[in-house]
Protein backbone atom coordinates (compact mmCIF):
# COMPACT_ATOMS: atom_id res chain seq x y z
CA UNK A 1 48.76 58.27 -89.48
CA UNK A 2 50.49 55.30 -88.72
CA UNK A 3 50.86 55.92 -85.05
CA UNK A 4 46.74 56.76 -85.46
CA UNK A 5 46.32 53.20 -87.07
CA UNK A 6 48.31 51.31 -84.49
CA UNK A 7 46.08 53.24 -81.16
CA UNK A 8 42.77 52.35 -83.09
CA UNK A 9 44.29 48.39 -83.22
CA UNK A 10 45.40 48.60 -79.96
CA UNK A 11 41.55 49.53 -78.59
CA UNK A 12 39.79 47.17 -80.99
CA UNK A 13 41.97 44.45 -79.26
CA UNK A 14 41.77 45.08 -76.03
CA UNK A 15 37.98 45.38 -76.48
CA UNK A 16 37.69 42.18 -77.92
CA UNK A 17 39.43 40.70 -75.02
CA UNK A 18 37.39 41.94 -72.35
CA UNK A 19 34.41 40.66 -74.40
CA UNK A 20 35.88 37.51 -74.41
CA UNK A 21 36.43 37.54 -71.16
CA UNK A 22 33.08 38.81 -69.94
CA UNK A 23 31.43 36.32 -72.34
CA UNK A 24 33.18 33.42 -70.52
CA UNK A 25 32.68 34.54 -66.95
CA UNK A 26 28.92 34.92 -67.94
CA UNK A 27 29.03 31.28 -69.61
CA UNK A 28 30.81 30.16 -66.48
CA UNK A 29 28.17 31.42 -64.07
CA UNK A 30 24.95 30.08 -66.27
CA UNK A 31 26.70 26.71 -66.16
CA UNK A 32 27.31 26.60 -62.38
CA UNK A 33 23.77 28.15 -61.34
CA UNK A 34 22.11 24.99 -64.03
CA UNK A 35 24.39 22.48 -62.41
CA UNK A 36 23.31 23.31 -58.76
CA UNK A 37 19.92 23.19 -59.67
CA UNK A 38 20.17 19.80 -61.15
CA UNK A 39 22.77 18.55 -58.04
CA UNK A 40 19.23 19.10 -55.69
CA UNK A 41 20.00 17.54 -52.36
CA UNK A 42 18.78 13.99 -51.74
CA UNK A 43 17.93 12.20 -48.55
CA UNK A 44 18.52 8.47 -47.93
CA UNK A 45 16.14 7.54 -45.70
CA UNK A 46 14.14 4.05 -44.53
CA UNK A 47 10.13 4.20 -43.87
CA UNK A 48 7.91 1.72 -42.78
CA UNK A 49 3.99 1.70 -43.25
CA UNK A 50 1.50 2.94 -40.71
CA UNK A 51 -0.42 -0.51 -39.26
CA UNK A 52 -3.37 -1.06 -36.67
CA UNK A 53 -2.60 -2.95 -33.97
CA UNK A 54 -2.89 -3.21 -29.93
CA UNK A 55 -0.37 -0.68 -28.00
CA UNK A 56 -0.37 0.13 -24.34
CA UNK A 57 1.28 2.75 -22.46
CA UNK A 58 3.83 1.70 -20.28
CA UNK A 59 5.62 3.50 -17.20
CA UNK A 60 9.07 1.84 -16.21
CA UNK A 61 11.61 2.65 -13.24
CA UNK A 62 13.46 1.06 -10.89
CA UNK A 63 12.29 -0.11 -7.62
CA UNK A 64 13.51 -1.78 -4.40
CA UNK A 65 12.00 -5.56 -2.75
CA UNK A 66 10.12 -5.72 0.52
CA UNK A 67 8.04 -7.86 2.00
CA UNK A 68 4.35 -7.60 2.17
CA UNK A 69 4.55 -9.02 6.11
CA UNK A 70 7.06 -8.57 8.11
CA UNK A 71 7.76 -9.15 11.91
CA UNK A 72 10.89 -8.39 13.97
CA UNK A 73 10.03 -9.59 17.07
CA UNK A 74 11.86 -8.86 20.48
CA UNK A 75 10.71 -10.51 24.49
CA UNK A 76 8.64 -7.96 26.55
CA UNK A 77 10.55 -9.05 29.16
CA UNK A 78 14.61 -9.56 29.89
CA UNK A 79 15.78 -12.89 30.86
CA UNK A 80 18.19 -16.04 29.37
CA UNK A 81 17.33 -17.64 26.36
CA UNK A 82 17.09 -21.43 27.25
CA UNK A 83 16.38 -22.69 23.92
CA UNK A 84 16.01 -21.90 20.13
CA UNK A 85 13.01 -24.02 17.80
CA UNK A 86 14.22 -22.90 14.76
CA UNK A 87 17.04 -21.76 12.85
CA UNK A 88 17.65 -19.12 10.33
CA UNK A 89 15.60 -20.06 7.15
CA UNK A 90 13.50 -21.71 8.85
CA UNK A 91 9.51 -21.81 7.38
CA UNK A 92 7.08 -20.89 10.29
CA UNK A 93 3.38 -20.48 10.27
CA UNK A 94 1.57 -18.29 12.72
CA UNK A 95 1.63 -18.79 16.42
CA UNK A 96 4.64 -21.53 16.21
CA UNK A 97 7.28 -21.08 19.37
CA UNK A 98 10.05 -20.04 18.16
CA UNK A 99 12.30 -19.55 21.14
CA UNK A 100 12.35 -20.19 25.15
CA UNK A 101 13.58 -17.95 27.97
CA UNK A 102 14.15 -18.68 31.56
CA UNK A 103 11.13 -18.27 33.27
CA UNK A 104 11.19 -20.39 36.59
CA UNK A 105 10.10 -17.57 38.73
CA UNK A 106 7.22 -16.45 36.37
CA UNK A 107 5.84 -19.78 36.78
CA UNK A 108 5.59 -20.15 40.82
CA UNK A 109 4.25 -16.41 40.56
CA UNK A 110 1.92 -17.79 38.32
CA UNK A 111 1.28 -20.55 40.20
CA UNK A 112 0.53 -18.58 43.23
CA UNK A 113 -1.42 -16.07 41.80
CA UNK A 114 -3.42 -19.36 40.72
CA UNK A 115 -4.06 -20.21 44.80
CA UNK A 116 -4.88 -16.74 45.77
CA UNK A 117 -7.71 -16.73 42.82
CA UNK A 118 -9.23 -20.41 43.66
CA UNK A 119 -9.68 -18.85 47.13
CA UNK A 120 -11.42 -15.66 45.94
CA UNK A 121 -13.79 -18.13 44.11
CA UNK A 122 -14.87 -20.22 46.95
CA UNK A 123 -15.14 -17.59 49.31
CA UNK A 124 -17.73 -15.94 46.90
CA UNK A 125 -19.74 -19.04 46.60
CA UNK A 126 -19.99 -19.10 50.17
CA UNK A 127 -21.03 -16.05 50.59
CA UNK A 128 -23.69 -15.98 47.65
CA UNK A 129 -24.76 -19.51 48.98
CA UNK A 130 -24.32 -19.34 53.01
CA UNK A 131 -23.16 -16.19 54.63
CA UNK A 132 -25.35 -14.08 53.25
CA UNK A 133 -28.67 -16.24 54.03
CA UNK A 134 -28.05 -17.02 56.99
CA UNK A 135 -27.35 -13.38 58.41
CA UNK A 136 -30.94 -12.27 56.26
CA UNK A 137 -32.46 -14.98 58.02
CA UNK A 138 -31.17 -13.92 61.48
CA UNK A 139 -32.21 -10.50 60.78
CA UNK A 140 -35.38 -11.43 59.88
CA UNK A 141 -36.18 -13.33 62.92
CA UNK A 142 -34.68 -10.61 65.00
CA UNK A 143 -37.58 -8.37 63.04
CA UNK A 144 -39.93 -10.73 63.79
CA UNK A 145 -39.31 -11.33 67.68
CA UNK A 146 -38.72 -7.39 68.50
CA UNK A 147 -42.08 -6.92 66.74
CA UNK A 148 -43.80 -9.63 69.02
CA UNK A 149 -42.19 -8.53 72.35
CA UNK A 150 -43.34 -5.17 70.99
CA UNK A 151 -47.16 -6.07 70.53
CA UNK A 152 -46.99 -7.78 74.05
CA UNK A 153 -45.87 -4.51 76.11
CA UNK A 154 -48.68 -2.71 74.03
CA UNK A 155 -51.40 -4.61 75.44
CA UNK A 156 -49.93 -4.93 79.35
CA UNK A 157 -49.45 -0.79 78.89
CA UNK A 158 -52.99 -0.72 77.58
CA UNK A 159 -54.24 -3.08 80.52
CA UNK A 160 -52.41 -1.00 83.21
CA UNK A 161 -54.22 2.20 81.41
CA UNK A 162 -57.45 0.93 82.12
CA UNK A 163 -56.91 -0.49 85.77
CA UNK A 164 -55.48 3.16 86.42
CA UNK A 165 -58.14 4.56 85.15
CA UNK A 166 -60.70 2.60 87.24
CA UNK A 167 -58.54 3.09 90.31
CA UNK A 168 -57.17 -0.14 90.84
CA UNK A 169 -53.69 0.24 89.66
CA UNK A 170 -51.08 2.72 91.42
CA UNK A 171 -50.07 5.22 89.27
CA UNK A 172 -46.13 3.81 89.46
CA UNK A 173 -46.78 0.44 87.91
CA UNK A 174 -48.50 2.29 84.50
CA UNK A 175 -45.40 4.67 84.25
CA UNK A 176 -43.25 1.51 84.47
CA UNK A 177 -45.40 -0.28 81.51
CA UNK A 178 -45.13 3.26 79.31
CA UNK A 179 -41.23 3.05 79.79
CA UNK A 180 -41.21 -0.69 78.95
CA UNK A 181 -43.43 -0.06 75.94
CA UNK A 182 -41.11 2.74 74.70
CA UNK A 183 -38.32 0.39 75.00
CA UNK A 184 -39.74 -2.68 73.02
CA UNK A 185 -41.00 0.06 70.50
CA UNK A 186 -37.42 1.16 70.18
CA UNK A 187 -36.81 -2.65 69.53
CA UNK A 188 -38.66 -3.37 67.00
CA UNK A 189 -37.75 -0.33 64.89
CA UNK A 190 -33.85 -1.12 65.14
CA UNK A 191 -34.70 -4.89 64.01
CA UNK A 192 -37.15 -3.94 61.37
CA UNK A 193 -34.60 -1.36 59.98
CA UNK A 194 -31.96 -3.47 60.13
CA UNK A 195 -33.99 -6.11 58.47
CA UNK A 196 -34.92 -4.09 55.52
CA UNK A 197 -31.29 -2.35 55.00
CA UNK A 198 -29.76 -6.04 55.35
CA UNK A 199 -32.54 -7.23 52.35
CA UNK A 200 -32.13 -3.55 50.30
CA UNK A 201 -28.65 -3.01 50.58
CA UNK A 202 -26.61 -5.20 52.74
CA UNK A 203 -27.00 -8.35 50.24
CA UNK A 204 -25.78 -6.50 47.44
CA UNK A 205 -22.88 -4.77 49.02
CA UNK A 206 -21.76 -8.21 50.30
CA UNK A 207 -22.47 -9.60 47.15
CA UNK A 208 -20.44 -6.71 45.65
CA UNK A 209 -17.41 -7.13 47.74
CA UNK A 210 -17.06 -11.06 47.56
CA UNK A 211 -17.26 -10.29 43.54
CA UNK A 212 -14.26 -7.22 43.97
CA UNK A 213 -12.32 -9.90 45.82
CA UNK A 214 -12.62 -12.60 43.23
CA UNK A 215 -11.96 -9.88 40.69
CA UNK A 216 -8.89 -9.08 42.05
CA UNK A 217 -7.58 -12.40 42.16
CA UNK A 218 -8.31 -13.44 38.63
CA UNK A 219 -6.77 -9.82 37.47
CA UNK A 220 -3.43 -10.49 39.74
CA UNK A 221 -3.35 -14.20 37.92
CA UNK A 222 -3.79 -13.11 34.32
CA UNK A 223 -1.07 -10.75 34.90
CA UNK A 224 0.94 -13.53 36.35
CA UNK A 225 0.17 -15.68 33.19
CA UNK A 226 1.01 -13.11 30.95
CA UNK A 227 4.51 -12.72 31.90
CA UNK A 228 5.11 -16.06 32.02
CA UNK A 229 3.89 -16.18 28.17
CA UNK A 230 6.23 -13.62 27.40
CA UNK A 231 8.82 -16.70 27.94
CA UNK A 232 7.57 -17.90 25.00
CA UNK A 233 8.18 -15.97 21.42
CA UNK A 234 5.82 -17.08 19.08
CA UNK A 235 5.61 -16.13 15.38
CA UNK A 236 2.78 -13.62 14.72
CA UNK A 237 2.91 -14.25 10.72
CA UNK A 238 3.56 -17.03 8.68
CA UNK A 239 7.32 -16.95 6.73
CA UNK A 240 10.67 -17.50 7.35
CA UNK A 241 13.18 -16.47 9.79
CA UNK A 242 15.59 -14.32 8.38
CA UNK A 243 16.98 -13.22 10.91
CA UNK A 244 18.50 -14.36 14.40
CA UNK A 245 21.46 -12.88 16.25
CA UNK A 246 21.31 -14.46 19.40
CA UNK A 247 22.32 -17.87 20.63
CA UNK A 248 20.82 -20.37 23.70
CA UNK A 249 22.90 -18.74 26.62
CA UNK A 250 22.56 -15.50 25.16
CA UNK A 251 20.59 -12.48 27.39
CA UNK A 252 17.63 -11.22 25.56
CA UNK A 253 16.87 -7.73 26.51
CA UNK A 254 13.51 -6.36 26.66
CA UNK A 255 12.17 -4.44 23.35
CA UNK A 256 15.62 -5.73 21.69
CA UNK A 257 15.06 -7.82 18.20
CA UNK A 258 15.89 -11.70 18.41
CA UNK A 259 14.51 -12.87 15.54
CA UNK A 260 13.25 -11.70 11.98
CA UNK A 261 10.07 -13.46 10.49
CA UNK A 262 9.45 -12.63 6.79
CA UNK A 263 6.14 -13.28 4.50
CA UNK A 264 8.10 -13.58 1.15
CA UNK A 265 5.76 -15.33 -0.59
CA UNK A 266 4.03 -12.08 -1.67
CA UNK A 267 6.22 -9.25 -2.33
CA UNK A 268 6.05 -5.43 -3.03
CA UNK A 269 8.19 -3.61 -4.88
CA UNK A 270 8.31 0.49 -4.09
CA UNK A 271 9.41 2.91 -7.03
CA UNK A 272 9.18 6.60 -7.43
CA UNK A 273 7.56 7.52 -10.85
CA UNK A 274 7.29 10.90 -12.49
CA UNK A 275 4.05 12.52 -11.73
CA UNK A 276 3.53 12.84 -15.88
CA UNK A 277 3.87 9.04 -15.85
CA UNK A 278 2.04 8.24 -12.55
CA UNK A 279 -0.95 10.70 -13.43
CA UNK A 280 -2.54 7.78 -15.70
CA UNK A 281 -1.82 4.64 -13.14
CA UNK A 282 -4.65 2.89 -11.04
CA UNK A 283 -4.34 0.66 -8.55
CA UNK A 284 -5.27 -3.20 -10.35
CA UNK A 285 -3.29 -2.32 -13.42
CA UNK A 286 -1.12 -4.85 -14.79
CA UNK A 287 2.53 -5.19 -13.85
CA UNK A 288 6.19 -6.90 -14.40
CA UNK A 289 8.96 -7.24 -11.98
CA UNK A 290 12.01 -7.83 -14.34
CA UNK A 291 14.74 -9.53 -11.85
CA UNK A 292 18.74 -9.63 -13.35
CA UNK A 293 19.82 -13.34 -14.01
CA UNK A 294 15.58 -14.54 -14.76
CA UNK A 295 14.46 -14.71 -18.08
CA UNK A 296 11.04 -14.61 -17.27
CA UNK A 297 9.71 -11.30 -16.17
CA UNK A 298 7.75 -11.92 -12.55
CA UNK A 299 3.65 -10.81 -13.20
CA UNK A 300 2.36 -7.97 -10.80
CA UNK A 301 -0.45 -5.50 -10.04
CA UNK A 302 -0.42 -1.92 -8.96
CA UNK A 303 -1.66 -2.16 -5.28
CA UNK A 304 -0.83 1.64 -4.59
CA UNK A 305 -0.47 4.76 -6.14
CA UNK A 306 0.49 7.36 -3.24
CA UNK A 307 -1.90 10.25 -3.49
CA UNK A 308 0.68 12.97 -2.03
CA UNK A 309 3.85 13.99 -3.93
CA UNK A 310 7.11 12.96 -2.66
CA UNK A 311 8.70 16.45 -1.68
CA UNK A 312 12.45 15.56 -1.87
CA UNK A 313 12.43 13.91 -5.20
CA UNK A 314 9.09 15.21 -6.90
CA UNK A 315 7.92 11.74 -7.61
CA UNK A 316 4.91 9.83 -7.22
CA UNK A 317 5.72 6.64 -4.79
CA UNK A 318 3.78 3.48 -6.80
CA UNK A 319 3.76 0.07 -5.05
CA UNK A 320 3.70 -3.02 -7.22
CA UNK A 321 2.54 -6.21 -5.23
CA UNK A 322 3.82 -9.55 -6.81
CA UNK A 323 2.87 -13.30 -5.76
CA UNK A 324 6.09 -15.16 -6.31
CA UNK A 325 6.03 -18.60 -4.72
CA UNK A 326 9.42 -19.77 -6.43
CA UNK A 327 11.43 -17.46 -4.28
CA UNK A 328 13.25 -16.28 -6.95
CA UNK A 329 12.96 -12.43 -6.02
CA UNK A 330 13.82 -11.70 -2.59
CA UNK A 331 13.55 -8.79 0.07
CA UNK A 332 15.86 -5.87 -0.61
CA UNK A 333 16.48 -6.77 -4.60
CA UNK A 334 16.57 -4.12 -6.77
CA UNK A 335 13.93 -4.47 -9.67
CA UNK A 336 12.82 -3.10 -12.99
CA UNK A 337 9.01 -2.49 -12.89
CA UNK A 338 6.92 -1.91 -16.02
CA UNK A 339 3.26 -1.19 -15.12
CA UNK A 340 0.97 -1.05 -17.65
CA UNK A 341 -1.21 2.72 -17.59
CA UNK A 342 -3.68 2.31 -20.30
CA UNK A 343 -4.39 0.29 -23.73
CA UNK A 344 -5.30 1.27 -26.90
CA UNK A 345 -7.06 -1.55 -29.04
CA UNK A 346 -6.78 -1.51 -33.28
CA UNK A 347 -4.85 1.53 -32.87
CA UNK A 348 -2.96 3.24 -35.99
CA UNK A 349 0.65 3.12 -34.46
CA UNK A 350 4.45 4.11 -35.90
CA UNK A 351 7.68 3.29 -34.51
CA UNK A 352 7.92 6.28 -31.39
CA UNK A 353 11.29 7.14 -33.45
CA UNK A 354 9.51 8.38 -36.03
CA UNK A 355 7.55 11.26 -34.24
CA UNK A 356 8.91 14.50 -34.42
CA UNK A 357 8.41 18.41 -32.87
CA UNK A 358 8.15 21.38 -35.14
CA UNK A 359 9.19 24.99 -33.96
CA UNK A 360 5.52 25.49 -32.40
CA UNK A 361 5.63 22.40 -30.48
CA UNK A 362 3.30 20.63 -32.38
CA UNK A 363 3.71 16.61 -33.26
CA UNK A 364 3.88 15.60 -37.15
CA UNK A 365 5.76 12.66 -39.30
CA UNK A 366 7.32 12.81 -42.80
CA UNK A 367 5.35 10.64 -44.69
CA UNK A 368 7.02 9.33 -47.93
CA UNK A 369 5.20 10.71 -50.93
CA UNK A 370 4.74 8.83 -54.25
CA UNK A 371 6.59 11.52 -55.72
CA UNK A 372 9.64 10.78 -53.97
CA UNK A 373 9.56 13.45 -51.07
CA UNK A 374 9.32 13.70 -47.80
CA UNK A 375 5.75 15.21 -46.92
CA UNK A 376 4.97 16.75 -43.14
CA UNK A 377 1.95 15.63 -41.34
CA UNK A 378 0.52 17.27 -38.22
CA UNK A 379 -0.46 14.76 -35.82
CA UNK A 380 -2.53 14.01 -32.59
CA UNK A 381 -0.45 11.19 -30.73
CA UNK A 382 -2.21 8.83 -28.28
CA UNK A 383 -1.22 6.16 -26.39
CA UNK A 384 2.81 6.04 -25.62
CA UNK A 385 5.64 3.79 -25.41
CA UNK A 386 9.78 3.46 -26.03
CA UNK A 387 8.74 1.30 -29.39
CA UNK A 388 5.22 2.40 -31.07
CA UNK A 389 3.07 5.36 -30.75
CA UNK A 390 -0.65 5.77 -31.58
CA UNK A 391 -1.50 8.19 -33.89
CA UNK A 392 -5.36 9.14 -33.00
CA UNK A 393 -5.44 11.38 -36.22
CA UNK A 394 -3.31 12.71 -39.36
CA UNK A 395 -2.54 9.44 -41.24
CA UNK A 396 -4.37 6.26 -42.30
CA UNK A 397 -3.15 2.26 -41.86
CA UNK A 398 -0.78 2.01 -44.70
CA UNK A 399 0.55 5.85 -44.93
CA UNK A 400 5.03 5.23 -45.36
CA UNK A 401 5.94 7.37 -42.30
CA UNK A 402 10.01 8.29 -42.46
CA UNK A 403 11.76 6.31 -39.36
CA UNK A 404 14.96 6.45 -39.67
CA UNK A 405 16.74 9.79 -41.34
CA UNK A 406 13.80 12.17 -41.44
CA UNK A 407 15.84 14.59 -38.10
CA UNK A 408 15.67 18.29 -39.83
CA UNK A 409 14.58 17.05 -43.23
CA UNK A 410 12.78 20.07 -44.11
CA UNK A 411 8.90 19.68 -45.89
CA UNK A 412 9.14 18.42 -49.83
CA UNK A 413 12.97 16.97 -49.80
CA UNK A 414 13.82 14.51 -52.44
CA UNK A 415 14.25 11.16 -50.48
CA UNK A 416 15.78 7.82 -51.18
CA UNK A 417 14.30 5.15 -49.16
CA UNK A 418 16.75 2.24 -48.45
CA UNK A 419 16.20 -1.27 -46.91
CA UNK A 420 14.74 -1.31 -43.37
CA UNK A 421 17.57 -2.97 -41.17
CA UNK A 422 16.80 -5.95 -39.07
CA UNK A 423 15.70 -3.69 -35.95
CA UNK A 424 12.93 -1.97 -38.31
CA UNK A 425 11.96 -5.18 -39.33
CA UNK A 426 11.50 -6.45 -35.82
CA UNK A 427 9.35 -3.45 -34.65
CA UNK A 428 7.43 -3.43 -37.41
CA UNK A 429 6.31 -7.45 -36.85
CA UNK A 430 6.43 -7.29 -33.17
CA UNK A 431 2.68 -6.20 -32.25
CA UNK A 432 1.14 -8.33 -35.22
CA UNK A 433 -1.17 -10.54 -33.98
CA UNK A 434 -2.07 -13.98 -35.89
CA UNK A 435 -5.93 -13.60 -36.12
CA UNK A 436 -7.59 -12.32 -38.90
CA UNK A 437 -8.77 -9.05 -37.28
CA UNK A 438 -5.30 -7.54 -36.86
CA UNK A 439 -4.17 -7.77 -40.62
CA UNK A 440 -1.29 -5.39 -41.28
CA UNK A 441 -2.33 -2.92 -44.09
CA UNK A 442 -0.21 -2.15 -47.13
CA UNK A 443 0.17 1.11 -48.39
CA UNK A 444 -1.66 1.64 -51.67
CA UNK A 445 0.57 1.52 -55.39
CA UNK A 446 -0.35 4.81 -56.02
CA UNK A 447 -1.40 7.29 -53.10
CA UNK A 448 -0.88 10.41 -52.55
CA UNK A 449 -2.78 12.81 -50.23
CA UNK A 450 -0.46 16.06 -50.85
């Protein structure tokens, strides 16, 4: 009985142990599962309120200096530089001699070529205003004599005829009058031909050749002239001479640069943009040259946008041209360009850093809710830049859109919105504009749209 007893004591207690046991892990688990619910994750995170203001969409790169005009200019012909106008740096304007080669024999050819065409000259106003007359008048009087002498052996032939025929004139002296009319008749045909080819064709083949000769002699001195100009190099642009290699003394070779002119008083500036970027551009949009070491950004305009794709790089060559009369940029800098595509007036716009892509590729914000969590609202952006973004729909002026902390913060998190920091503060007042019709909008005490 006893040993009975102590079995039945010995179960009650070990039951009543695990009950105590199960009854505290069950107690421990209730109290862990109620304290994770009430340890719900919070998010610090800063917002700033939707506004309307002015944006515009800019596209940015680097780009490399030339000059708008620019003229290396070597001698046509090779000879010794006898003298230099101009040094480098120099300021030139168009047509200003820059440099002098020999060019001693150039001007006697010149000079003769000169003689032989004064010659050609006078001997065509002597023929147009005595030669020529006085052979036409000579033929014609030829003409008119041959024709007389002509008319005179007709009538002694027709005399002679009718003395034959009445029997008092041998038959020998008419045959002698026929052959002495056939020969004036002969005559007068060579003179009158003569005449009329002399009148039709002979004064304007004379006329024709004097005019070939003095021709010839003005082309032979023009060429003459011309090489002897190509002793002179002239500037073909205004600028300044960037450029010169050579000394006085020096040979200049033919087709070999001497000197360098440069227009730098108008500038472009070449970059390669992105064809996403470049799509929107238009030649006469605004532009900014932004030069290391100047504080002031240089004003521009779009003056090309190439219309073929660059192959190599898959860019889109753009060509800013800048009016700079300071000097300040110069050829062959290297440049920031920020060219302004298209602007958005009274636009909704949001810091750009607080737009974000959801796994379907579609654009929303976390807007702060009044009760304390972070709402997600799908959005259609508009214009684009690094700063601000235009919302065209999906919140009002006003809305608190999550800027800084909102990465991965999944729809309906409990947030704690700090302080903006001094860059938030500077974005947020940097498009407000002091006139009355670009008043920044406050978000309402009590909104919610959820």
């Amino acid at each position: 009985m006893k040993r009975q007893l102590r079995t039945r004591v010995q179960r009650q207690f070990t039951a009543f142990v695990l009950a105590a046991l199960l009854g505290g892990l069950l107690s421990f688990s209730i109290g862990c599962s109620k304290q994770e619910k009430e340890k719900e994750p919070v998010v610090s995170v800063q917002t700033m309120p939707a506004q309307r203001s002015a944006i515009s969409q800019v596209a940015s790169a680097e780009a490399v200096v030339f000059p708008l005009q620019q003229a290396v200019i070597a001698p046509k012909i090779t000879s010794t530089i006898t003298d230099f106008k101009v040094q480098r740096g120099s300021r030139v304007k168009k047509g200003q001699l820059l440099a002098v080669l020999e060019n001693k024999d150039l001007a006697a050819a010149a000079e003769a070529s000169k003689g032989d065409l004064d010659q050609a000259e006078a001997s065509y106003v002597t023929t147009v205003n005595s030669s020529l007359p006085q052979q036409i008048q000579k033929a014609e009087l030829d003409a008119a004599a041959a024709k007389a002498a002509f008319d005179a052996q007709q009538k002694v032939y027709d005399s002679r005829k009718d003395l034959f025929q009445q029997g008092a004139l041998p038959r020998r002296e008419l045959d002698a009058a026929e052959v002495a009319l056939v020969q004036a008749r002969s005559q007068n045909q060579q003179a009158q031909k003569q005449f009329a080819d002399l009148q039709r064709l002979g004064k304007q083949q004379a006329l024709k050749a004097a005019k070939g000769s003095q021709e010839s002699a003005q082309g032979h001195y023009r060429a003459a002239a011309a090489q002897l100009s190509y002793s002179e190099i002239r500037s073909p642009i205004d600028g300044v001479v960037t450029d010169r290699p050579l000394y006085v003394g020096d040979l200049a070779t033919a087709n070999q640069p001497i000197l360098t002119v440069m227009n730098t008083s108008k500038l472009i500036a070449k970059a390669h943009i992105p064809q996403s970027e470049a799509a929107a551009l238009k030649v006469g949009n605004p532009a900014e040259l932004r030069v290391p070491g100047l504080d002031d950004p240089v004003k521009g305009r779009v003056s090309l946008v190439s219309p073929a794709l660059d192959p190599g790089s898959t860019t889109i060559e753009v060509w800013v041209e800048s009016s700079q009369p300071s000097g300040a940029v110069k050829p062959g800098m290297t440049v920031e360009v920020s060219m302004i595509s298209k602007t958005a007036k009274d636009a909704v716009v949001v810091p750009t850093a607080a737009i974000f892509k959801n796994a379907e590729g579609a654009d929303y914000v976390l807007r702060a809710g009044s009760d304390g969590k972070a709402h997600q609202k799908t959005v259609q952006l508009g214009v684009r830049n690094a700063e601000l973004t235009q919302i065209a729909a999906g919140i009002s002026p006003g809305d608190l859109v999550i800027t800084s902390g909102g990465y991965a913060v999944p729809d309906g998190t409990q947030i704690n919105i700090g302080k903006p920091g001094a860059e938030e503060k500077d974005v947020a007042n940097k498009d407000k504009k002091p006139d009355k019709a670009d008043r920044s909008v406050k978000p309402p005490a009590n909104k919610d749209k959820e």
